[in-house]
C-alpha atoms as a PDB file:
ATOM      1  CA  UNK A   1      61.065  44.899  17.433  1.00  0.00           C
ATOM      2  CA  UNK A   2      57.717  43.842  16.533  1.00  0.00           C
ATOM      3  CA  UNK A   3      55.665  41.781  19.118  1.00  0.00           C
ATOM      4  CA  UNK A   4      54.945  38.418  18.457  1.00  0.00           C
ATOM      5  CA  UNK A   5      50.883  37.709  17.443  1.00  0.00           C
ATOM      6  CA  UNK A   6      49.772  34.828  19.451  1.00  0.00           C
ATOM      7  CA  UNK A   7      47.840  32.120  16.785  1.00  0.00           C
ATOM      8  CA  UNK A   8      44.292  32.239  17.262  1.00  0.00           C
ATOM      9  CA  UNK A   9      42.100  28.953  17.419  1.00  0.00           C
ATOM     10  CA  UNK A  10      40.289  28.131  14.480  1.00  0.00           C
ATOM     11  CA  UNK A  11      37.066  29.263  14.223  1.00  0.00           C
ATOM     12  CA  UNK A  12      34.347  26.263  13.738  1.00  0.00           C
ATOM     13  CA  UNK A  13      31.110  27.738  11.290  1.00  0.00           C
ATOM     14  CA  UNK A  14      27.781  26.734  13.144  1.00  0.00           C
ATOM     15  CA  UNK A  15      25.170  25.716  10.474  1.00  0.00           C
ATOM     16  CA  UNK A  16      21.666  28.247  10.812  1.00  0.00           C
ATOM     17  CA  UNK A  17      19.611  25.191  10.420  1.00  0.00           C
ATOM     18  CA  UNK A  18      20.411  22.740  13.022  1.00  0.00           C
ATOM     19  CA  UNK A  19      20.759  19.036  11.286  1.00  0.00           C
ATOM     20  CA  UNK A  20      18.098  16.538  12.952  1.00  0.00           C
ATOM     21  CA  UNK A  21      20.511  14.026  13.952  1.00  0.00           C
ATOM     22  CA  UNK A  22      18.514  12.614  16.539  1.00  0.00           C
ATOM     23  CA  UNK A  23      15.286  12.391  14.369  1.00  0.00           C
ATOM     24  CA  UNK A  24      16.932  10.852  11.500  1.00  0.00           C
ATOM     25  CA  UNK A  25      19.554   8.453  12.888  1.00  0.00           C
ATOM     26  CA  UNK A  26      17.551   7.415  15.820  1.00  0.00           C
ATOM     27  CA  UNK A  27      16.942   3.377  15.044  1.00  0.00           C
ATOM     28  CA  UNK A  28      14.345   0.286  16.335  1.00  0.00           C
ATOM     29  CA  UNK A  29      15.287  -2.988  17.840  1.00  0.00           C
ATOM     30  CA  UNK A  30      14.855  -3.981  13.905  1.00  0.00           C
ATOM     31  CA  UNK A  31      17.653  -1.136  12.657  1.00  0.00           C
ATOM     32  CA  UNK A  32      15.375   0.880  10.932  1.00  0.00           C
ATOM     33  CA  UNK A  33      15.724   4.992  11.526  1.00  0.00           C
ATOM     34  CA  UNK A  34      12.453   6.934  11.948  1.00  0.00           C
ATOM     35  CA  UNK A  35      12.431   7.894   8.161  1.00  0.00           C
ATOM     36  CA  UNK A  36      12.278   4.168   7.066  1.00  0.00           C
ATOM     37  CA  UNK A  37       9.646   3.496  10.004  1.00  0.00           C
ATOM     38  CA  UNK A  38       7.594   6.412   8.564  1.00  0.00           C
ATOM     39  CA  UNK A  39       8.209   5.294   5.263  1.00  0.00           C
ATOM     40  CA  UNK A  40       7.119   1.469   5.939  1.00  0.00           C
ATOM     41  CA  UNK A  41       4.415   2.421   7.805  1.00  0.00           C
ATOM     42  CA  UNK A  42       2.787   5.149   5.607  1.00  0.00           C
ATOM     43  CA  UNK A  43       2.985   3.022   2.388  1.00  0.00           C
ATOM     44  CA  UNK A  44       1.276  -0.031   4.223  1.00  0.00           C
ATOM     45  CA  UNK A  45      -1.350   2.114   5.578  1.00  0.00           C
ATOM     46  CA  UNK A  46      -1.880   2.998   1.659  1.00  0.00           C
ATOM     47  CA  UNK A  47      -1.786  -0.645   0.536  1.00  0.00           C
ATOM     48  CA  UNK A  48      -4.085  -1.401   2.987  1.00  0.00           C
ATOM     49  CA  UNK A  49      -6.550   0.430   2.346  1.00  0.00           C
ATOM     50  CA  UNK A  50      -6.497   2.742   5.295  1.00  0.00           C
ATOM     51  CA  UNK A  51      -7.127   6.123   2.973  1.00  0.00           C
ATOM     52  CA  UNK A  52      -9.608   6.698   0.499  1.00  0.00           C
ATOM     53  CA  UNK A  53      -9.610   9.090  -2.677  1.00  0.00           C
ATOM     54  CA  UNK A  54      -9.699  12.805  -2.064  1.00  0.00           C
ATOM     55  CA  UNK A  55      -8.802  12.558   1.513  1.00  0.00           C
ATOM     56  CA  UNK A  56      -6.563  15.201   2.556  1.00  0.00           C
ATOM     57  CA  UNK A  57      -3.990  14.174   5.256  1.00  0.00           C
ATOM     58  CA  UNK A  58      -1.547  17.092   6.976  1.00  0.00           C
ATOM     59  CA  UNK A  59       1.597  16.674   8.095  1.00  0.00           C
ATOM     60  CA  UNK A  60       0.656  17.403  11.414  1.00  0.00           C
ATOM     61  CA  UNK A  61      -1.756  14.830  11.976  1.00  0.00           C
ATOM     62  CA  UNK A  62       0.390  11.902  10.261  1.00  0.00           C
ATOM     63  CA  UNK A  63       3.178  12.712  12.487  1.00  0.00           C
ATOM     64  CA  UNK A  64       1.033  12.541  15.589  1.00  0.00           C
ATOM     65  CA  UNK A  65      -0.464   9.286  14.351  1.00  0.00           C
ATOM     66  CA  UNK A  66       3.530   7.573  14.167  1.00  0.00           C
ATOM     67  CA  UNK A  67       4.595   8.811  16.572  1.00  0.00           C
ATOM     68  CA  UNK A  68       7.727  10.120  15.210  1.00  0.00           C
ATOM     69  CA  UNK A  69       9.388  13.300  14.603  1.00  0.00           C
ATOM     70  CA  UNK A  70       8.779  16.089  12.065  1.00  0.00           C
ATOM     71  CA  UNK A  71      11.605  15.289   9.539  1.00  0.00           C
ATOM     72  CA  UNK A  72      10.903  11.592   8.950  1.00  0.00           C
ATOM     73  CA  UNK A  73       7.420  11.538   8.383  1.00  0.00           C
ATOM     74  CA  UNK A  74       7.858  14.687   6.296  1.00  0.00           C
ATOM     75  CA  UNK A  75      10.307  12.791   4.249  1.00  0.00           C
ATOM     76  CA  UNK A  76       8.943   9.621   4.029  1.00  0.00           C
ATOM     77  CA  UNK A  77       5.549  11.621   2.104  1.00  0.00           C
ATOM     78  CA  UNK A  78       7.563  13.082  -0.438  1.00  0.00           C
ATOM     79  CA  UNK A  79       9.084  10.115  -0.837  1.00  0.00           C
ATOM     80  CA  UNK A  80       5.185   8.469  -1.189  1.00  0.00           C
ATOM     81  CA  UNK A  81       4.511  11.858  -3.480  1.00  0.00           C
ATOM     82  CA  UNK A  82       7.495  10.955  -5.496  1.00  0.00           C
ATOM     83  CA  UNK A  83       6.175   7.411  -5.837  1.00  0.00           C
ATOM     84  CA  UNK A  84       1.731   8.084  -6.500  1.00  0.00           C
ATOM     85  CA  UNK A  85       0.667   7.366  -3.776  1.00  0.00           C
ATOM     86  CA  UNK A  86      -0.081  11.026  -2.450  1.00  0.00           C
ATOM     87  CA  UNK A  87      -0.588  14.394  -4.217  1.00  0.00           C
ATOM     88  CA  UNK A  88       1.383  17.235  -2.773  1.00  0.00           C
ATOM     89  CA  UNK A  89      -0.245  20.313  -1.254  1.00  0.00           C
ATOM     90  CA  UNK A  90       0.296  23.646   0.070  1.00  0.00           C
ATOM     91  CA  UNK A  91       1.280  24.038   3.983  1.00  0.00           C
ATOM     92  CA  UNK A  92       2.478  20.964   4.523  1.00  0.00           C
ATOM     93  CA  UNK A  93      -0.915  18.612   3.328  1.00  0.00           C
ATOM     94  CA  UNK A  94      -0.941  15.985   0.860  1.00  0.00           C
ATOM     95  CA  UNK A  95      -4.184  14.117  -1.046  1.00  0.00           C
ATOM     96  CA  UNK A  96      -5.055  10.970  -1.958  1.00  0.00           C
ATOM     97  CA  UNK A  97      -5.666  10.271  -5.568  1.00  0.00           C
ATOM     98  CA  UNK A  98      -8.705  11.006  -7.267  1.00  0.00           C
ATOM     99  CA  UNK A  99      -8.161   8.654 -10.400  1.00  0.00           C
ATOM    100  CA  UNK A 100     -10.255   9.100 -13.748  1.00  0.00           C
ATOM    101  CA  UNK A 101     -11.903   5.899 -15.456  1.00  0.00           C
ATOM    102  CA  UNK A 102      -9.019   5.811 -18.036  1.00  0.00           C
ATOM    103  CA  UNK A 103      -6.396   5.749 -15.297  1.00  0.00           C
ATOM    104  CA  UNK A 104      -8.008   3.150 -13.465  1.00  0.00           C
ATOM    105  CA  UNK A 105      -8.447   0.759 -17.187  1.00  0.00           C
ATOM    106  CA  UNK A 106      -4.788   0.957 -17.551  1.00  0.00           C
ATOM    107  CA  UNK A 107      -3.760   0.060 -14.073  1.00  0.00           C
ATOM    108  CA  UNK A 108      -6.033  -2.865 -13.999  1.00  0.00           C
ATOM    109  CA  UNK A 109      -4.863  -3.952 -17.377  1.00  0.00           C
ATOM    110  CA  UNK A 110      -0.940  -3.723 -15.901  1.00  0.00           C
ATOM    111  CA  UNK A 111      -2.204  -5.589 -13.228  1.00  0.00           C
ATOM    112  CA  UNK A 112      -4.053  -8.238 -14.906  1.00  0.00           C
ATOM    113  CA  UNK A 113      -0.792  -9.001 -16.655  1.00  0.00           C
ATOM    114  CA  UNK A 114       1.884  -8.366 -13.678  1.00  0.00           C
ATOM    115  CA  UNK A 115      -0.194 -10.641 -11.114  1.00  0.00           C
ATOM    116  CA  UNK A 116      -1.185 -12.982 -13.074  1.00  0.00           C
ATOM    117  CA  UNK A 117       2.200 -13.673 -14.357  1.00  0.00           C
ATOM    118  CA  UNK A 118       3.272 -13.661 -10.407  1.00  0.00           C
ATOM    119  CA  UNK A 119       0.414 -16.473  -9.781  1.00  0.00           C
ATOM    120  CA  UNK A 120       1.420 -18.072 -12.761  1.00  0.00           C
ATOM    121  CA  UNK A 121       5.566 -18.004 -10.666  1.00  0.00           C
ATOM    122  CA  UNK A 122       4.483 -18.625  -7.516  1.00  0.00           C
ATOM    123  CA  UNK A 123       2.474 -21.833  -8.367  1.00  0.00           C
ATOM    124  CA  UNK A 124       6.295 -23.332  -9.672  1.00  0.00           C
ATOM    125  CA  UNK A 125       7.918 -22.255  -6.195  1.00  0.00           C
ATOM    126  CA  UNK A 126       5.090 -22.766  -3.546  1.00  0.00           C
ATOM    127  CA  UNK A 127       5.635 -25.185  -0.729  1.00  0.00           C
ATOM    128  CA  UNK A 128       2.883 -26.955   1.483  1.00  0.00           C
ATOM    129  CA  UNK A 129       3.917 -24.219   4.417  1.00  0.00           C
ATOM    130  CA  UNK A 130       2.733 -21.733   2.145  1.00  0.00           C
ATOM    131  CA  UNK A 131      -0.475 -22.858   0.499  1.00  0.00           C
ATOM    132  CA  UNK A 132      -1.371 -23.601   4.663  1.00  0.00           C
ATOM    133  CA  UNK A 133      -0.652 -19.875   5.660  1.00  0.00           C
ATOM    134  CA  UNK A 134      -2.477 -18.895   2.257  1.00  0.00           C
ATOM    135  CA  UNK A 135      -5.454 -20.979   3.373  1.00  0.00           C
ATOM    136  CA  UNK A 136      -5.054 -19.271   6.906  1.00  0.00           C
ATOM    137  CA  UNK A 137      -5.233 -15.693   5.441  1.00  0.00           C
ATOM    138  CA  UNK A 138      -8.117 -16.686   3.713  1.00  0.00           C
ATOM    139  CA  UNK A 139     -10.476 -18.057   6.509  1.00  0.00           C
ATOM    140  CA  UNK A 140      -9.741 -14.848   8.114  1.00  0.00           C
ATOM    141  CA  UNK A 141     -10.823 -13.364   5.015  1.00  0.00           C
ATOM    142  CA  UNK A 142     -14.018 -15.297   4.906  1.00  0.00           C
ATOM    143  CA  UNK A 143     -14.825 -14.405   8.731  1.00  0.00           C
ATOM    144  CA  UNK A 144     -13.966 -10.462   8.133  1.00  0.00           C
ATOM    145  CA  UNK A 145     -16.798 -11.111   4.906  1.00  0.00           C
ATOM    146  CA  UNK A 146     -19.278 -12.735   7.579  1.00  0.00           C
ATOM    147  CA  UNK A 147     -18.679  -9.655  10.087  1.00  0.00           C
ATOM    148  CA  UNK A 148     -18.728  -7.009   7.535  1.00  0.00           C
ATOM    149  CA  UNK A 149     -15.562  -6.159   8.633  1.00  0.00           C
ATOM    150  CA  UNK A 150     -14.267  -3.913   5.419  1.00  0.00           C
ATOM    151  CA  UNK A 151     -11.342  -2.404   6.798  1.00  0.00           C
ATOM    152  CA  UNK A 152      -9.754  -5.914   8.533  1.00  0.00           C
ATOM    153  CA  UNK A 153     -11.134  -7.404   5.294  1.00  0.00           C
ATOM    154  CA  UNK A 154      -8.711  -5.198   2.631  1.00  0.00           C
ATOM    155  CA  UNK A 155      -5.868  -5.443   4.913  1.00  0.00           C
ATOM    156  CA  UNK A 156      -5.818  -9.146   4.574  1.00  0.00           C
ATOM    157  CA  UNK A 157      -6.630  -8.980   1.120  1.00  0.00           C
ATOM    158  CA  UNK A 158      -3.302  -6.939   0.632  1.00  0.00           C
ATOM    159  CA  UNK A 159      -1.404  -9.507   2.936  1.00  0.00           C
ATOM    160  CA  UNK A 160      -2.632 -12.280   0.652  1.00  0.00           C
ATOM    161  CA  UNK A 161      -1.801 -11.033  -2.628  1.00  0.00           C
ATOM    162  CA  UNK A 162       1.670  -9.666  -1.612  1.00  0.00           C
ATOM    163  CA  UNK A 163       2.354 -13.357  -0.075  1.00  0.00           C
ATOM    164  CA  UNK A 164       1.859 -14.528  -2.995  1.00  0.00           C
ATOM    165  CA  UNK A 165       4.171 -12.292  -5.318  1.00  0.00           C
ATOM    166  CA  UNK A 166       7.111 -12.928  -2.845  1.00  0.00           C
ATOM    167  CA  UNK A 167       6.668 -16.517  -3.398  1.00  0.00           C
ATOM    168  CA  UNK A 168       7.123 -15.639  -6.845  1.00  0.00           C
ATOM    169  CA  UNK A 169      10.644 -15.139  -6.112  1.00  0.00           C
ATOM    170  CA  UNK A 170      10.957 -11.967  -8.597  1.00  0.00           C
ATOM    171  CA  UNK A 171      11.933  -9.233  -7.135  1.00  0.00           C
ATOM    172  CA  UNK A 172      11.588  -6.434  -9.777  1.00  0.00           C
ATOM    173  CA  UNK A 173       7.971  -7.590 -10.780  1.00  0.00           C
ATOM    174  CA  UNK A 174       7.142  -6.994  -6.830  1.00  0.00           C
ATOM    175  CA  UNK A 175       8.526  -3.932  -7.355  1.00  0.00           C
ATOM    176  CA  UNK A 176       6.314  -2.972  -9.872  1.00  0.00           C
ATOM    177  CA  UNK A 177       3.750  -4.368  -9.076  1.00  0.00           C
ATOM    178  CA  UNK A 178       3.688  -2.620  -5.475  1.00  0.00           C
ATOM    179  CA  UNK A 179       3.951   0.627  -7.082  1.00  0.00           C
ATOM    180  CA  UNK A 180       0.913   0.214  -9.043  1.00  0.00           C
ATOM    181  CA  UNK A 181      -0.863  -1.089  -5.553  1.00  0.00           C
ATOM    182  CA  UNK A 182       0.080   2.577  -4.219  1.00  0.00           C
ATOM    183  CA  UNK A 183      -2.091   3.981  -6.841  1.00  0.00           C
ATOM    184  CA  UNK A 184      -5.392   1.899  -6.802  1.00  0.00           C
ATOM    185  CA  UNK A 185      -5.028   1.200  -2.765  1.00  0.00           C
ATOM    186  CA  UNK A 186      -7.393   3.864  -1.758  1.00  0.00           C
ATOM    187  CA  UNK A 187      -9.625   3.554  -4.926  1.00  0.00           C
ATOM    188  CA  UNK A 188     -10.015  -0.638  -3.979  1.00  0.00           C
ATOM    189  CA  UNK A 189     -10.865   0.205  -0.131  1.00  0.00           C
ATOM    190  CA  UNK A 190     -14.357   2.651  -1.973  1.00  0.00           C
ATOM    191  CA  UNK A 191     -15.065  -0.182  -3.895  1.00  0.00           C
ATOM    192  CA  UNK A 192     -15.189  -3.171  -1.508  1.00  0.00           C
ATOM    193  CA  UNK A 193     -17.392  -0.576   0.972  1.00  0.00           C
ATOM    194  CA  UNK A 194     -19.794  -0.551  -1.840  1.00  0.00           C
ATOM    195  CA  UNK A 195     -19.479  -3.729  -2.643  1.00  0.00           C
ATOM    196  CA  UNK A 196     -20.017  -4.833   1.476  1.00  0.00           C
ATOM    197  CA  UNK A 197     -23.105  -2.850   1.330  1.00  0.00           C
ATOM    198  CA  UNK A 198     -24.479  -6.455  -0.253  1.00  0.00           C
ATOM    199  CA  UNK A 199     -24.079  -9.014   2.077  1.00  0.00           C
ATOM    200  CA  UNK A 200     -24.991 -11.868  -0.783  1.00  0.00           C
ATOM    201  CA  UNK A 201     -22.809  -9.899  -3.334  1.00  0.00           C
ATOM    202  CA  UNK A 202     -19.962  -9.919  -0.935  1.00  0.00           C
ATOM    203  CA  UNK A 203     -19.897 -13.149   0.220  1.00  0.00           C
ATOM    204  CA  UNK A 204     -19.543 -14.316  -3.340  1.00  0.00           C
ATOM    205  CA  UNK A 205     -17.299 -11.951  -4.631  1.00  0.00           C
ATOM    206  CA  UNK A 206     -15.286 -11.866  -1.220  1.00  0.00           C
ATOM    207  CA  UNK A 207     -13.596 -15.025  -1.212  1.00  0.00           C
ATOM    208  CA  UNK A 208     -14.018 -16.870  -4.543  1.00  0.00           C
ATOM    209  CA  UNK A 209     -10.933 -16.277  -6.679  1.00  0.00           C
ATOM    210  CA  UNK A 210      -9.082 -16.756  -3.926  1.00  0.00           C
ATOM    211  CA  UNK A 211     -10.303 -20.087  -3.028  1.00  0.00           C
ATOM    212  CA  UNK A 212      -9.216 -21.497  -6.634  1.00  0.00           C
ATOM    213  CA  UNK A 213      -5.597 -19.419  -6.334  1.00  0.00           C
ATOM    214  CA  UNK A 214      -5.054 -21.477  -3.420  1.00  0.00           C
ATOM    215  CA  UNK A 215      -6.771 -24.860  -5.519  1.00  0.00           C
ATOM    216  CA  UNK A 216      -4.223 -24.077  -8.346  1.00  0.00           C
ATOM    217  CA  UNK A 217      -1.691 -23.860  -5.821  1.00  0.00           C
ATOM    218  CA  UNK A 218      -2.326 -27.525  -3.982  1.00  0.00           C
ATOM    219  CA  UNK A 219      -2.503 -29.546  -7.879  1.00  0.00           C
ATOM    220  CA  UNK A 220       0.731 -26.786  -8.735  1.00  0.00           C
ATOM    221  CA  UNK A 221      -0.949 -25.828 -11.908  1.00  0.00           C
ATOM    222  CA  UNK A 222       0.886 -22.320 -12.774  1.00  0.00           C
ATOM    223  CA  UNK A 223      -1.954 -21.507 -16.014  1.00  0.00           C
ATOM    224  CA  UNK A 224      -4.647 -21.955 -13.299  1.00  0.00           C
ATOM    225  CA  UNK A 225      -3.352 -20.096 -10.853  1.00  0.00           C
ATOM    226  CA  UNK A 226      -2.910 -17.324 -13.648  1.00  0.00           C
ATOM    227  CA  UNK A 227      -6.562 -17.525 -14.586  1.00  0.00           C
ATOM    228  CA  UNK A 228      -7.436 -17.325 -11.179  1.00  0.00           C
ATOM    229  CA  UNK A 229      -5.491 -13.934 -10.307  1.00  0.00           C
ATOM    230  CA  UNK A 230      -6.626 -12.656 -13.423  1.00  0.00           C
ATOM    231  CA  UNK A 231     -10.470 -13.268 -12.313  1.00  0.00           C
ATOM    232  CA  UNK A 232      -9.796 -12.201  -8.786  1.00  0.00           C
ATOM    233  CA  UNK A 233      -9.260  -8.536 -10.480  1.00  0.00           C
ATOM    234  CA  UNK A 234     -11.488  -8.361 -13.275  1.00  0.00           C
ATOM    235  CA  UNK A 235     -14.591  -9.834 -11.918  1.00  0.00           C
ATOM    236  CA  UNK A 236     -17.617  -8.153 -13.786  1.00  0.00           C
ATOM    237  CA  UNK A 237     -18.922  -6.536  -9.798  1.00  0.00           C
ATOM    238  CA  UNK A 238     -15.780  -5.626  -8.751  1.00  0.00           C
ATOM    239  CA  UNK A 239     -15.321  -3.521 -11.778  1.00  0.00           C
ATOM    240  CA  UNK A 240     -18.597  -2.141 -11.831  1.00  0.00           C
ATOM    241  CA  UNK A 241     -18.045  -0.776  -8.117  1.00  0.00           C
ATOM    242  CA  UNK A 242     -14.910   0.500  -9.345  1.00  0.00           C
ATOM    243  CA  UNK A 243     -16.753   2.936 -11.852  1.00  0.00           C
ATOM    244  CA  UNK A 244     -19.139   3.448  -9.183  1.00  0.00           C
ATOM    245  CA  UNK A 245     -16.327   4.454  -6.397  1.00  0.00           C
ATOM    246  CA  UNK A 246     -14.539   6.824  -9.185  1.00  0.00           C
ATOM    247  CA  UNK A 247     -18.197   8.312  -9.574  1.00  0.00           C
ATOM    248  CA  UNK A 248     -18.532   8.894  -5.936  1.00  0.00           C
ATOM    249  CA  UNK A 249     -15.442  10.452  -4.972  1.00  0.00           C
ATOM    250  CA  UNK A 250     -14.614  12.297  -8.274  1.00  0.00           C
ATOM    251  CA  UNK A 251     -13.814  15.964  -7.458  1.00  0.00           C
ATOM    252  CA  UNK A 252     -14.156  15.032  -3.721  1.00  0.00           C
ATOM    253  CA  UNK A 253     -11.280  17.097  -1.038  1.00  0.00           C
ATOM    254  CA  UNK A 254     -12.183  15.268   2.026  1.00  0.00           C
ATOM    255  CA  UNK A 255     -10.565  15.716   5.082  1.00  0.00           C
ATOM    256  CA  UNK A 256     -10.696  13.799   8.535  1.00  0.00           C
ATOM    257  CA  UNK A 257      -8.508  12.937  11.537  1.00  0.00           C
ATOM    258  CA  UNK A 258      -5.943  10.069  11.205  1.00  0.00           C
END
């Protein structure tokens, strides 16, 4: 009589590559995993103004900077390659945009239209608790133009504008309108450091446009408000520095730490 076979346990397959649960799932007293920390914080560091064109940035080094692990700030760049805002490279490097004169004419010319058309929203929804935190950003503004202060200076400048398309209240023109920020971020950051290298030049081109934004605002005229976006990116000095940033830092592959 044939002995009985005992049933063996199941056997559990291991993966080879061990999943990064504690990277990825791993969340901040606001909810967010690393990846959307890394995310958030890379693509406001581009809006910003806190990279300029040709700059190469490894993986390495922008992990170090958040603070986070490997997989999430690895993710979070393709993600930002996906989107524009970064070139891929070999071993695990990225670059910033060089853009060519005819790239830069048709994002300005988007931009002219998207923006103004948010200013032109934003001055039908705007309360008095917004115009006052407008105002705010903009005496900080004014100070930064007084100190020379470039870098403080375009990260207010991005605060302002974006303030202003949420008030718009329309959320797939901030969509699109952020992803064509990704792309001339870096290339506006060259071309207010030329522009800051004339104290006169920058305090009038500085603070201006946004004086009458926030003046169309107050009297809630929406076709002023336009005008006045539209002039805050067009004006003939910030468009010359423009050509004269491209110029600079065409063909450039810089690289320094972050």
């Amino acid at each position: 009589m044939p002995r009985p076979t005992r049933p063996q346990p199941a056997r559990t397959r291991r993966s080879k590559t061990p999943l990064p649960i504690a990277q990825s799932s791993r969340r901040d007293n606001g909810g967010r995993t690393d990846y959307e920390q890394a995310y958030e914080a890379l693509r406001a560091t581009v809006l910003g103004g806190g990279f300029i064109p040709g700059e190469v940035l490894t993986l390495r080094a922008l992990r170090n900077k958040l603070g986070l692990g490997i997989m999430p700030v690895r993710e979070a760049l393709k993600r930002l390659i996906s989107e524009g805002a970064f070139e891929g490279l070999p071993n695990r490097s990225a670059r910033v945009p060089t853009l060519k004169r005819r790239e830069v004419e048709e994002i300005l010319d988007l931009r002219r239209d998207l923006e103004g058309k948010a200013a032109y929203l934003a001055a039908k929804n705007v309360t008095m608790g917004q115009i006052e935190s407008l105002r705010t950003l903009q005496e900080q503004m004014t100070q930064c133009v007084s100190a020379g202060d470039v870098r403080r200076y375009t990260e207010l400048n991005m605060t302002f504008h974006f303030e202003i398309y949420r008030i718009a209240e329309s959320p797939v023109l901030l969509k699109v309108i952020q992803a064509l920020w990704l792309r001339m971020g870096p290339l506006l950051t060259s071309s207010v450091m030329l522009i800051a290298r004339d104290r006169q030049m920058f305090d009038r081109t500085g603070t201006h446009s946004h004086e009458k934004i926030i003046d169309a605002f107050h009297r809630r005229d929406p076709s002023a408000a336009q005008a006045a976006m539209q002039e805050d990116l067009l004006t003939p000095t910030t468009a010359k520095h423009y050509w004269e940033a491209i110029e600079q830092r065409s063909g450039e592959q810089r690289q320094r730490p972050v």
